[in-house]
N, C-alpha and C. Protein backbone atom coordinates (compact mmCIF):
# COMPACT_ATOMS: atom_id res chain seq x y z
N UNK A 1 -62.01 -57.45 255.00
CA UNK A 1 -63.35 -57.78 254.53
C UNK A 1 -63.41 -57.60 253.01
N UNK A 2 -64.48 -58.60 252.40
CA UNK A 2 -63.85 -59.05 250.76
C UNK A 2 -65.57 -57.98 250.60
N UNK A 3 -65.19 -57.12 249.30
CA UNK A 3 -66.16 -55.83 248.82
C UNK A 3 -66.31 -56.06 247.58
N UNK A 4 -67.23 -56.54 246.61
CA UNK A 4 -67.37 -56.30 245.31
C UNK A 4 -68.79 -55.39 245.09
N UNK A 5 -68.37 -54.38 244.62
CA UNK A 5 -69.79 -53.47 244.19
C UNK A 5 -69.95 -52.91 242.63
N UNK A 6 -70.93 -53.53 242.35
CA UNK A 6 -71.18 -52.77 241.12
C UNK A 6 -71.91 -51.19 241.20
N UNK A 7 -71.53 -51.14 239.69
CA UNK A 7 -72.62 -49.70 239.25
C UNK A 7 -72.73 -49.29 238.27
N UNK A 8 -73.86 -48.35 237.58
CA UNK A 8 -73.36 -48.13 236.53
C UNK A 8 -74.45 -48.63 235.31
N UNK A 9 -75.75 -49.51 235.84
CA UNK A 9 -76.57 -49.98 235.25
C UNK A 9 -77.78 -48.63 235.00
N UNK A 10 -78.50 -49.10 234.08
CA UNK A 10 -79.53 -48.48 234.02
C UNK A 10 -80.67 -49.04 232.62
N UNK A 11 -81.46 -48.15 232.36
CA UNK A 11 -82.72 -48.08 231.07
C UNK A 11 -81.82 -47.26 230.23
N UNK A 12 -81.33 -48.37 228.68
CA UNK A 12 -81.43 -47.24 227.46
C UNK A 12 -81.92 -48.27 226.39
N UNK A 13 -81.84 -47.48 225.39
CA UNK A 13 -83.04 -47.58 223.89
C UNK A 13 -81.75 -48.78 223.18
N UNK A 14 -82.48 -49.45 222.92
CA UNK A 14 -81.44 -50.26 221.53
C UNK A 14 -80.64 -49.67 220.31
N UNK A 15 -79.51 -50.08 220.51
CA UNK A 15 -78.38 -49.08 219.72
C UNK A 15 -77.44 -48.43 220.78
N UNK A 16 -77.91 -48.55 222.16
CA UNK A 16 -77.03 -47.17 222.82
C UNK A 16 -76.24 -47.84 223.54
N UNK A 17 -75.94 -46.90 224.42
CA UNK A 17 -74.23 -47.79 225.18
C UNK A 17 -74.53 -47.74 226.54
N UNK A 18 -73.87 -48.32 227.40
CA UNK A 18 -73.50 -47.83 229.06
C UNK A 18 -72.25 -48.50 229.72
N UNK A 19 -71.72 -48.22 230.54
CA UNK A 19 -70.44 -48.28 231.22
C UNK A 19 -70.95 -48.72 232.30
N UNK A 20 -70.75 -50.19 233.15
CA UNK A 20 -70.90 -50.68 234.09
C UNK A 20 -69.51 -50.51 234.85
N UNK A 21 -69.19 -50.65 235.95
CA UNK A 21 -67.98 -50.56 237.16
C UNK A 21 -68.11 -50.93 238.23
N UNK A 22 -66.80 -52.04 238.57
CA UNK A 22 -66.96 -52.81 239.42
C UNK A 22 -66.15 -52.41 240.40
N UNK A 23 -66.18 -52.01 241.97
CA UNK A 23 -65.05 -51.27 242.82
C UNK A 23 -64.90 -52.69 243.67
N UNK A 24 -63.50 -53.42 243.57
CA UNK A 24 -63.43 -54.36 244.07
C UNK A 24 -62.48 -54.24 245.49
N UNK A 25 -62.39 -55.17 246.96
CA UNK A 25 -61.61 -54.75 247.65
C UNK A 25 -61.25 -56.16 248.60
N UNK A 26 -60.15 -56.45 249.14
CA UNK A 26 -60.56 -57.22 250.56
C UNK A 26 -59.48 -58.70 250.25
N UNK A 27 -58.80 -58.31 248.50
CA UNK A 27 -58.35 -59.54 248.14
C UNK A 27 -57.54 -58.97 247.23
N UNK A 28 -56.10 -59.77 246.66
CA UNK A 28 -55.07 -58.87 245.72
C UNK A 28 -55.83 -58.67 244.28
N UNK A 29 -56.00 -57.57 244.37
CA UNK A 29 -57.23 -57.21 243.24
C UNK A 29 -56.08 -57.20 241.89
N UNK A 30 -55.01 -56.67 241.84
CA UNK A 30 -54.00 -57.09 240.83
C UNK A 30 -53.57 -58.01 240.26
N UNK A 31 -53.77 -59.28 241.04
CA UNK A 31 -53.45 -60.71 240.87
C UNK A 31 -54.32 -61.40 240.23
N UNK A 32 -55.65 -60.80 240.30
CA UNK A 32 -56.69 -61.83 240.08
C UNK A 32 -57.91 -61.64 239.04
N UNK A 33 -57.55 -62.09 238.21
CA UNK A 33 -58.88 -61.75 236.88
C UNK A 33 -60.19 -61.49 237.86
N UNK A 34 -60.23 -60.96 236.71
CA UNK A 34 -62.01 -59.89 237.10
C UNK A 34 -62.46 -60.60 235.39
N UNK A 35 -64.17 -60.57 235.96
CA UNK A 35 -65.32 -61.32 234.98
C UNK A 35 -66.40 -60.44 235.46
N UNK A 36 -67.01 -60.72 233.76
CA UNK A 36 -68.42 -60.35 234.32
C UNK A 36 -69.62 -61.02 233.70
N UNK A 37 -70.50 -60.60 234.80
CA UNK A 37 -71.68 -62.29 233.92
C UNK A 37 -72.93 -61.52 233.70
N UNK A 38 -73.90 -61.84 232.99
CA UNK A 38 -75.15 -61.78 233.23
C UNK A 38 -76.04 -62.49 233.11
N UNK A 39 -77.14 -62.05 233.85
CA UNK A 39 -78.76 -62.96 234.54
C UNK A 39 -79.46 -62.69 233.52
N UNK A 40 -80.14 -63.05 232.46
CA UNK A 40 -80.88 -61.87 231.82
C UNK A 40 -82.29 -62.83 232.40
N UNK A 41 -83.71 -62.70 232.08
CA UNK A 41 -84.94 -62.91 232.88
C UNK A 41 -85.06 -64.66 232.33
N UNK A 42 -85.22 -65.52 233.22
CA UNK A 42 -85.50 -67.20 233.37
C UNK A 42 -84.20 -67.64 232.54
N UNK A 43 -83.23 -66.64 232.29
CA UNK A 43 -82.12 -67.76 232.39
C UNK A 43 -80.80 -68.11 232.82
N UNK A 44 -79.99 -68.81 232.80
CA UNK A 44 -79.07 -68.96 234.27
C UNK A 44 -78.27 -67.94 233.81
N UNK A 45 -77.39 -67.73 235.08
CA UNK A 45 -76.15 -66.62 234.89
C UNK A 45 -75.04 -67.19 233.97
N UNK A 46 -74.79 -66.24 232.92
CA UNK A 46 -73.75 -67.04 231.92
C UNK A 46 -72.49 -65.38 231.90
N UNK A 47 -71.71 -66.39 231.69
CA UNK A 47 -70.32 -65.44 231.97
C UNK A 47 -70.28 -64.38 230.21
N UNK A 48 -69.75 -63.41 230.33
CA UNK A 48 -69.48 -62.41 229.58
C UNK A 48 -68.61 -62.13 228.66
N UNK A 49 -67.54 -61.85 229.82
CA UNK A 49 -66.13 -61.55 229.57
C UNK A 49 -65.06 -61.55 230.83
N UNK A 50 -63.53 -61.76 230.48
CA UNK A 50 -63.15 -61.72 231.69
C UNK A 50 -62.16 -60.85 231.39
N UNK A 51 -60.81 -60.82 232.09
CA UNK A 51 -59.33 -59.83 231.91
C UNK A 51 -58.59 -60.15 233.06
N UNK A 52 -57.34 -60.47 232.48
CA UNK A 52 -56.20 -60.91 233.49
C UNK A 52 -55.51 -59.95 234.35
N UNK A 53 -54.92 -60.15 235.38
CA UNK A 53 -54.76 -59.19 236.58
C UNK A 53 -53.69 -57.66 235.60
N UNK A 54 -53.06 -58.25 234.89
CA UNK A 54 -52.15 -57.20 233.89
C UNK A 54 -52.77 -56.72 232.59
N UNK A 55 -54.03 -57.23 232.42
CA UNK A 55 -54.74 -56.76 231.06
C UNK A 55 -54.58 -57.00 230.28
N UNK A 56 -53.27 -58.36 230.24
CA UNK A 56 -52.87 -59.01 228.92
C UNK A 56 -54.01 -59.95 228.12
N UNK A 57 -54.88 -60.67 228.99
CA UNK A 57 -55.34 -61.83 228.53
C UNK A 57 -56.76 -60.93 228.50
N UNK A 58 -58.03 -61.56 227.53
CA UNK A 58 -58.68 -60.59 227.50
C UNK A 58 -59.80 -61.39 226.98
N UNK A 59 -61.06 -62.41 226.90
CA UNK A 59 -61.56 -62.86 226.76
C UNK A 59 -63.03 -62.19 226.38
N UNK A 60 -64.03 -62.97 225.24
CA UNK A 60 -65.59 -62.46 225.25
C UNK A 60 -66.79 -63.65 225.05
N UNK A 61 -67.20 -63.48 225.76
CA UNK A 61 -68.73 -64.38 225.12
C UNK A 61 -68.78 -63.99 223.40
N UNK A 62 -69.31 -65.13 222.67
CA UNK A 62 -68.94 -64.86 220.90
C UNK A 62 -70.11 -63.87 220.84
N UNK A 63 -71.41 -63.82 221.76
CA UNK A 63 -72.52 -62.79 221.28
C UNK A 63 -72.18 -60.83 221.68
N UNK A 64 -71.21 -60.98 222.63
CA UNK A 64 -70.60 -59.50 222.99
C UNK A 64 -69.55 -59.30 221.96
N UNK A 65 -68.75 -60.28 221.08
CA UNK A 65 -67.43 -60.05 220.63
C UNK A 65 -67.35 -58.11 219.84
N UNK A 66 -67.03 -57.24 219.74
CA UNK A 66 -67.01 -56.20 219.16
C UNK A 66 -68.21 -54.80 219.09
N UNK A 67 -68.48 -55.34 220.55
CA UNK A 67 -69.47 -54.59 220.84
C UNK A 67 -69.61 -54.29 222.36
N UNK A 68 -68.45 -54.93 223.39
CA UNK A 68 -68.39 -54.68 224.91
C UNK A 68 -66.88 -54.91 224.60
N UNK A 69 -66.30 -54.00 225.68
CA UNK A 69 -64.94 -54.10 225.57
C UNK A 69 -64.86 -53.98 227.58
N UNK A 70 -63.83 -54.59 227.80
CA UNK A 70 -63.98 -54.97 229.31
C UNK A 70 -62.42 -54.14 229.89
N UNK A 71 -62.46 -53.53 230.87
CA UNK A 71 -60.95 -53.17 231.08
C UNK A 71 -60.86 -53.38 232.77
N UNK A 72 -59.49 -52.53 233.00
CA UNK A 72 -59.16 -52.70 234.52
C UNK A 72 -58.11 -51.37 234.61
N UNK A 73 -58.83 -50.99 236.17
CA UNK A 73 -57.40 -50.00 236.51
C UNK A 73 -56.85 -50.33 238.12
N UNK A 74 -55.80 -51.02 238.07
CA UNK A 74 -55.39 -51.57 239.23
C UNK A 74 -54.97 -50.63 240.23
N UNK A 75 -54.73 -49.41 239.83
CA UNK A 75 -54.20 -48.24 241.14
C UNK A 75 -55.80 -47.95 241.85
N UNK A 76 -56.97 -48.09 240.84
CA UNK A 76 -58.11 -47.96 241.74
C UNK A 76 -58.83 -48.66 242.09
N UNK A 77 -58.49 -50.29 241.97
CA UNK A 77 -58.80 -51.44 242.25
C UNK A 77 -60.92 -51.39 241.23
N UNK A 78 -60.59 -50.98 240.28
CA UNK A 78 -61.67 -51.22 239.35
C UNK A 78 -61.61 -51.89 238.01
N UNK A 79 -63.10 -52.37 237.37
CA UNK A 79 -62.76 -52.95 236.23
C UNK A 79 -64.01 -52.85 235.94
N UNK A 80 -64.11 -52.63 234.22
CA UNK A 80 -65.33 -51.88 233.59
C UNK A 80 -65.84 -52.51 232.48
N UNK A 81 -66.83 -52.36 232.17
CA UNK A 81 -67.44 -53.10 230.98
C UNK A 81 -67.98 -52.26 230.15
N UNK A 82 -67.32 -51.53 229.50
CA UNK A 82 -68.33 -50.96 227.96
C UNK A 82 -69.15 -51.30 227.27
N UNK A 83 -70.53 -51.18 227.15
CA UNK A 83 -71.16 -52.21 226.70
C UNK A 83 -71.70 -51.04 225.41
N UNK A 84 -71.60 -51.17 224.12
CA UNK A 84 -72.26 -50.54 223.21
C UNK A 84 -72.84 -51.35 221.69
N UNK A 85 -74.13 -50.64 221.20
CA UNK A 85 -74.85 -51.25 220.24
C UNK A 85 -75.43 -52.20 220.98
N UNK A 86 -75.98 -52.03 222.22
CA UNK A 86 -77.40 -52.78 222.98
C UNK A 86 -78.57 -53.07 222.48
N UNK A 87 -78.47 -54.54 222.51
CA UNK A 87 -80.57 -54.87 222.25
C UNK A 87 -80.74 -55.44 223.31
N UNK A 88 -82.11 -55.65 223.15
CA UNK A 88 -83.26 -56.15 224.37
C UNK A 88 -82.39 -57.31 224.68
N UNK A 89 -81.63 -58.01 224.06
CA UNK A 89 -81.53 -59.78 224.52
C UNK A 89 -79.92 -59.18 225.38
N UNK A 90 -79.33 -57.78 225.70
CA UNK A 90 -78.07 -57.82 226.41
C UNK A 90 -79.08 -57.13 227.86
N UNK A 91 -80.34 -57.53 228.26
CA UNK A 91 -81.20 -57.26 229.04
C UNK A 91 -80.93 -57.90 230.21
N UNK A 92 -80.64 -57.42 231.19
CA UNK A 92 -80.26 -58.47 232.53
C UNK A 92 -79.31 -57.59 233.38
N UNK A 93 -78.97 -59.04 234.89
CA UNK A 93 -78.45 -58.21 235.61
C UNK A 93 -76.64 -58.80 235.69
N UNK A 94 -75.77 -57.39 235.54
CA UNK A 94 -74.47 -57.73 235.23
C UNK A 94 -74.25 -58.03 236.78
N UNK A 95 -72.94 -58.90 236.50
CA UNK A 95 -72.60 -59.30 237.96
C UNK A 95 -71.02 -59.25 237.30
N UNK A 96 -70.05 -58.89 238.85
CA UNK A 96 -69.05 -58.69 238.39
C UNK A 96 -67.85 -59.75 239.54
N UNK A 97 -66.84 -60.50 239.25
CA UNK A 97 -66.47 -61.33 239.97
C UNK A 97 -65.04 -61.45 239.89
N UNK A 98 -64.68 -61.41 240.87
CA UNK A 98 -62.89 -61.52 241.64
C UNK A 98 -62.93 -62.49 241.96
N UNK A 99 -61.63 -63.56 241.92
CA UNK A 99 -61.69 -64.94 242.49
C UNK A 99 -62.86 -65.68 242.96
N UNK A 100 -63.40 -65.91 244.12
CA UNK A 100 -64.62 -66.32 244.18
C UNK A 100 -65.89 -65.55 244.70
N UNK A 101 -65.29 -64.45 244.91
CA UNK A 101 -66.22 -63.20 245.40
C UNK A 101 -67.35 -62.86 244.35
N UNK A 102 -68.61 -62.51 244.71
CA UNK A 102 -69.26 -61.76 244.09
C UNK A 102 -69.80 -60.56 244.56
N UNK A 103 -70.66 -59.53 243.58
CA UNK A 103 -71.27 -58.30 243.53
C UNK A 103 -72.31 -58.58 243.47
N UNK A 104 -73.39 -57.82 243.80
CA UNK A 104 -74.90 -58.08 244.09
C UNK A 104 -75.76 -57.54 242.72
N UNK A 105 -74.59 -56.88 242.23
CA UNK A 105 -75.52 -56.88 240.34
C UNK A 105 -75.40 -55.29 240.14
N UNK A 106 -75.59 -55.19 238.90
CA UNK A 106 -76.46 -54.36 238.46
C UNK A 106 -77.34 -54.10 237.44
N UNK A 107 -78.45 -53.43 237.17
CA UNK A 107 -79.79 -53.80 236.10
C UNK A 107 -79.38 -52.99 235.14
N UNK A 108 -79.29 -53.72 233.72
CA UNK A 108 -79.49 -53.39 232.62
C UNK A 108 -80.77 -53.58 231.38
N UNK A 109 -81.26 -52.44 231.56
CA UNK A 109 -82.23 -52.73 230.84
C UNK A 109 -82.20 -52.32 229.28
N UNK A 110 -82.85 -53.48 228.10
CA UNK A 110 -82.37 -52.18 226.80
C UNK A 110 -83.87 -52.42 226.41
N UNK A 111 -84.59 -50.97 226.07
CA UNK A 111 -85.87 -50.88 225.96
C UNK A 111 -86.21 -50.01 224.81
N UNK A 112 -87.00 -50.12 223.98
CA UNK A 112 -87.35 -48.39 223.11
C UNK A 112 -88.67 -47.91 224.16
């Protein structure tokens, strides 16, 4: 059975950081790039960032470039999104994705 769960979302102030994590299962989680997208409010889901099953290849949306850094640890079948120096517009819900599988989200809010 194919498992993608996020976590790791929450409310912080603009400027601050949070660590989203994705526990993926059910499919060769080593083999297969991991992405992550977000919903932010009325507009469509647009992709993030992604990372290749070895962590070589390493991709960003140009508005995250040097300010989310995305990783993976394949012995625990996870992969993470650092997200720091947050404003209101990185507001939405992250979604995190293995081959064609998805995760049901999680809420990021950036608020003062």
């Amino acid at each position: 059975q194919v498992r993608v769960v996020e976590a790791g979302g929450g409310l912080v102030q603009p400027g601050g950081s949070l660590n989203v994590a994705c526990t993926a299962s059910g499919f060769p989680f080593s083999l297969s790039y991991m992405s992550w997208y977000r919903q932010s409010p009325g507009t469509e889901r647009e992709w993030v960032a992604e990372i290749s099953g070895t962590s070589v290849f390493i991709n960003y949306a140009d508005d995250v470039k040097g300010r989310f850094t995305i990783s993976r640890d394949n012995g625990k079948n996870i992969a993470t999104l650092q997200l720091n120096n947050l404003n209101p517009e990185s507001t939405g819900v992250y979604y995190c994705r293995g081959q064609n599988y998805w995760g049901q989200g999680t809420q990021v809010t950036v608020s003062a």
